[in-house]
Protein backbone atom coordinates (compact mmCIF):
# COMPACT_ATOMS: atom_id res chain seq x y z
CA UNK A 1 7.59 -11.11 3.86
CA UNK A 2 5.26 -9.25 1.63
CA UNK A 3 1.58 -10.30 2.00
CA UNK A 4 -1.63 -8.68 0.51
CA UNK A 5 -5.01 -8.59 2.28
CA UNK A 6 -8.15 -9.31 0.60
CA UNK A 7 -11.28 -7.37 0.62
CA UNK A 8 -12.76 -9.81 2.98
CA UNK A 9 -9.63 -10.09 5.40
CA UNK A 10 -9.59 -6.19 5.46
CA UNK A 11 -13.47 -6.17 6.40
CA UNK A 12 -13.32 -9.29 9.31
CA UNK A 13 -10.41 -7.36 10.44
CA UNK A 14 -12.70 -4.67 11.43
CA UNK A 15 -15.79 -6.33 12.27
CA UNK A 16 -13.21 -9.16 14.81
CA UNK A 17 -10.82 -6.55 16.24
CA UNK A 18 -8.34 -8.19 14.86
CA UNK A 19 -4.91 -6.63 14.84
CA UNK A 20 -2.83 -6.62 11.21
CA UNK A 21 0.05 -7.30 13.31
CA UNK A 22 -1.36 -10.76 15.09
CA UNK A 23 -1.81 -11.55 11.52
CA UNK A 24 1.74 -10.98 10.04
CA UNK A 25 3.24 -12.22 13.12
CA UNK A 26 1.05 -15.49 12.45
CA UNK A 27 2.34 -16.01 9.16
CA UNK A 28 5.87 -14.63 10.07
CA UNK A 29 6.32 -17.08 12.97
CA UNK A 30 3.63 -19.54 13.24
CA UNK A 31 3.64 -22.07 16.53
CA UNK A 32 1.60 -24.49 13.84
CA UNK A 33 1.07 -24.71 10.09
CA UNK A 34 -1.27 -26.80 8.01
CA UNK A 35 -1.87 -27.31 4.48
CA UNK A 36 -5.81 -28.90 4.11
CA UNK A 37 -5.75 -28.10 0.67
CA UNK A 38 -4.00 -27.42 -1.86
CA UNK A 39 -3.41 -23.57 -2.91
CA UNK A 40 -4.01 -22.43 0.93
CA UNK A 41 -1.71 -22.33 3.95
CA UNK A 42 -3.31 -22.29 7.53
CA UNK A 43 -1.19 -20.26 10.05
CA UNK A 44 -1.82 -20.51 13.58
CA UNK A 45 -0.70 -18.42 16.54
CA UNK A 46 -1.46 -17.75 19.98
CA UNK A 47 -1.70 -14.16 20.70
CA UNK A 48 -0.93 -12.70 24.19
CA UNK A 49 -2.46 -10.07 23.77
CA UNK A 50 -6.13 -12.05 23.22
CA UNK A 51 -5.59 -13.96 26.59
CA UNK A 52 -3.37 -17.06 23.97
CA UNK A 53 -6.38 -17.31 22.27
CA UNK A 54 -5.27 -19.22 18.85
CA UNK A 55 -5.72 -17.24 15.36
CA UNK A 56 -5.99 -19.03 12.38
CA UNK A 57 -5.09 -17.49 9.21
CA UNK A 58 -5.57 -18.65 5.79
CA UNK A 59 -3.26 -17.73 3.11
CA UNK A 60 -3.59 -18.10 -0.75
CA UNK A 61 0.03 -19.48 -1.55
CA UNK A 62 -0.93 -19.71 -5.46
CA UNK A 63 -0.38 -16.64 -5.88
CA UNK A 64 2.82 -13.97 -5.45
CA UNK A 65 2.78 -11.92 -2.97
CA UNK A 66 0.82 -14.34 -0.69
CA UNK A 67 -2.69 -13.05 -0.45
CA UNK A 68 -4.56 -13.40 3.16
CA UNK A 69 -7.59 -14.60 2.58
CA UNK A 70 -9.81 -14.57 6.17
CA UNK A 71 -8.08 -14.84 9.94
CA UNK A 72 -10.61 -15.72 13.44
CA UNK A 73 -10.03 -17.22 16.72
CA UNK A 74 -10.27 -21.02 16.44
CA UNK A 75 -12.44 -22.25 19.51
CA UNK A 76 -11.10 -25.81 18.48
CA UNK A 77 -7.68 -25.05 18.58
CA UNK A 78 -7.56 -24.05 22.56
CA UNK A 79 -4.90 -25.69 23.78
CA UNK A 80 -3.61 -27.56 20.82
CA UNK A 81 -1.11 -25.35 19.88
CA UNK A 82 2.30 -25.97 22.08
């Protein structure tokens, strides 16, 4: 799947340490999805790799090719995702 990053999702990249991959991976084979609104997808994955601490990434699905809009570790979301 072809995804663009924003300016902001290339610069909390850096500044969290997050990996590009965790993020593709999240939207390639999320354990949980979510739609709070309409226009943006919410991805969520645990990562292995981050001790299955759960990213959440938020997509723009408006617009072709899907454009990743910001990705963190949601504190809430320990051990809600299966």
């Amino acid at each position: 799947m072809e995804v663009e990053f924003t300016q902001h999702a290339e610069d909390i990249l850096d500044e969290r340490r997050l990996e590009r991959e965790w993020v593709l991976r999240a939207i390639e084979r999320p354990e949980r999805s979510e739609e709070p609104e309409e226009g943006t997808r919410h991805f969520l994955l645990r990562i292995p790799e981050r001790q299955g601490r759960v990213l959440r990434v938020v997509v723009n699905t408006t617009v072709e090719p899907w454009r990743v809009v910001t990705a963190f570790f949601d504190r809430k979301m320990k051990g809600m995702v299966p």
